[in-house]
Protein backbone atom coordinates (compact mmCIF):
# COMPACT_ATOMS: atom_id res chain seq x y z
CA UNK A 1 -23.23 -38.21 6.71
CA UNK A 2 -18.99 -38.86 7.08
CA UNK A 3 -18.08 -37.36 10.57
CA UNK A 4 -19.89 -38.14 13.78
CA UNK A 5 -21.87 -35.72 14.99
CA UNK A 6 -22.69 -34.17 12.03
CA UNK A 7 -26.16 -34.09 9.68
CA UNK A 8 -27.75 -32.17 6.95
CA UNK A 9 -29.32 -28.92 7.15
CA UNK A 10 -32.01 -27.57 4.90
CA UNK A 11 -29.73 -27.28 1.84
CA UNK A 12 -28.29 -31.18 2.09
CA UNK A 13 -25.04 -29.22 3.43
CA UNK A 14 -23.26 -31.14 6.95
CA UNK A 15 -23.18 -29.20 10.11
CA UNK A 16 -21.62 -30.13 13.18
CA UNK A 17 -24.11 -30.42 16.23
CA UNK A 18 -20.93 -29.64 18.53
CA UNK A 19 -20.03 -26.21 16.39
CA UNK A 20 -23.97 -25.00 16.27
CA UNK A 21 -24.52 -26.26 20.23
CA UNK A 22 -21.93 -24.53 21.94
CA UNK A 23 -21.36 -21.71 19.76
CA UNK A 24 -22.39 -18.36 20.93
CA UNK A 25 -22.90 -16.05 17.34
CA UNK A 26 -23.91 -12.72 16.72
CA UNK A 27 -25.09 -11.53 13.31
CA UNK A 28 -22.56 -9.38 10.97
CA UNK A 29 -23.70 -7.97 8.10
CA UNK A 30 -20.84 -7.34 5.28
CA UNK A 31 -20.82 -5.73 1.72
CA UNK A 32 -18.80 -8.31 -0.58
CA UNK A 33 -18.43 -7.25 -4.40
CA UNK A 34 -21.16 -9.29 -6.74
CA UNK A 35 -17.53 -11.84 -7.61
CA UNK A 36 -16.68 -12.92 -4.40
CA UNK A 37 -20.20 -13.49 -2.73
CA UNK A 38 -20.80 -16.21 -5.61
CA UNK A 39 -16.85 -17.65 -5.09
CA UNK A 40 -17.52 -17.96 -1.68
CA UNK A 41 -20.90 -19.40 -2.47
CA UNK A 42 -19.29 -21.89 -4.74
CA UNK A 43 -16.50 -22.93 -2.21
CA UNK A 44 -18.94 -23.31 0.54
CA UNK A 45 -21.25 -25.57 -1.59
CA UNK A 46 -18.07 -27.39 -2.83
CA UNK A 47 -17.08 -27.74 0.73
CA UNK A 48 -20.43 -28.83 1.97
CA UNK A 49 -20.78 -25.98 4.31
CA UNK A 50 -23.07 -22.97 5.14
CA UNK A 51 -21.80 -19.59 4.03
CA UNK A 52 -21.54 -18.55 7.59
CA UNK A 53 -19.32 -21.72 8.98
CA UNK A 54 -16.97 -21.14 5.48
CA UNK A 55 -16.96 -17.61 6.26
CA UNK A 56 -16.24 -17.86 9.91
CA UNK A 57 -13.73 -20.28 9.64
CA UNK A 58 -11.68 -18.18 6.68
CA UNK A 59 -11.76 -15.27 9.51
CA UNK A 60 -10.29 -17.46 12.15
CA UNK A 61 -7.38 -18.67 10.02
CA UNK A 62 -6.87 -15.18 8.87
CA UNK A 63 -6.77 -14.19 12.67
CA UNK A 64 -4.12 -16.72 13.74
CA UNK A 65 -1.90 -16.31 10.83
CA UNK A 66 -1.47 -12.57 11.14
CA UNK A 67 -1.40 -13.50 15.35
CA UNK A 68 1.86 -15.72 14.23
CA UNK A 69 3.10 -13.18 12.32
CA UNK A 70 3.70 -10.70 15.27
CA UNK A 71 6.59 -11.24 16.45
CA UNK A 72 8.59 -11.33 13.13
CA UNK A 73 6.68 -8.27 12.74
CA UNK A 74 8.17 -6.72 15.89
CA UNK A 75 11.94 -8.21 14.70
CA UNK A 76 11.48 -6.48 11.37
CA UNK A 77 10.59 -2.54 13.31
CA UNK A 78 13.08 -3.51 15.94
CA UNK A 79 15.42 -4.52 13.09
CA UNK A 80 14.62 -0.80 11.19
CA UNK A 81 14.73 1.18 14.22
CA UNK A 82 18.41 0.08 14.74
CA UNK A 83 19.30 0.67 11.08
CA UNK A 84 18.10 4.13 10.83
CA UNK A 85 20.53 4.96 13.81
CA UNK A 86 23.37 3.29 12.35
CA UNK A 87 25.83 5.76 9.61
CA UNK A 88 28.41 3.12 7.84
CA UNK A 89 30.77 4.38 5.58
CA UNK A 90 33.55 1.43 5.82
CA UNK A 91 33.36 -2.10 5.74
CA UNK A 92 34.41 -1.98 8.78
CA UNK A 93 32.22 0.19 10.33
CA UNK A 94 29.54 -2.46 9.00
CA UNK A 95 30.85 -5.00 10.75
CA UNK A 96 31.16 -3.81 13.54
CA UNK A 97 27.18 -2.24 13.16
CA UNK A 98 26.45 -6.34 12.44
CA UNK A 99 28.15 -7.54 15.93
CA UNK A 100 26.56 -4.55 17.90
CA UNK A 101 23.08 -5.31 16.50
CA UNK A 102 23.85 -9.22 16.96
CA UNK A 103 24.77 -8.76 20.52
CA UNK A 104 21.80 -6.19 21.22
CA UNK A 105 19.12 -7.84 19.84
CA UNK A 106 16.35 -8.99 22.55
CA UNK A 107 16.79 -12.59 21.41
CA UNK A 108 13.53 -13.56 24.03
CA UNK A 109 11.62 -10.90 23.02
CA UNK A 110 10.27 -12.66 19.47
């Protein structure tokens, strides 16, 4: 079996009593292309897991990642907002554009 609280299902695959106890899930149906439904098929068999937990568990980590990416997000528009005002023609003038945009930038906003 490996981890506590865990045992087979129907297929021989382990599933964690705590994950299908206190779950609450609701149905989704998706259309996948013919190539991925048999990858993800494969990994989830190579992974010893249901479709659904592989599935749902790709969607969280996809969730948090672009989550963490938000505020470099917001940097990057802050950062283009500012350029698109700024009109260098000198050296100069650009670094003086730098300092202002260093000294402006909402440092506790990201």
């Amino acid at each position: 079996m490996g981890r506590k609280n865990e045992s087979p299902n129907r297929q021989g695959r382990k599933r964690s009593h705590a994950t299908r106890a206190s779950r609450d899930v609701r149905p989704a149906a998706i259309s996948l292309p013919p190539p991925l439904v048999k990858a993800v098929n494969r990994l989830a068999r190579q992974q010893h897991h249901t479709t659904s937990e592989l599935v749902h568990e790709v969607l969280r980590r996809c969730i948090r990642d672009v989550e963490a990416d938000a505020p470099w997000r917001r940097a990057v528009a802050y950062d283009r907002k500012k350029a698109k005002a700024l009109v260098v023609r000198t050296d100069d003038e650009l670094e003086d554009a730098i300092n202002d945009i260093v000294n402006d930038y909402p440092h506790g906003a990201a």
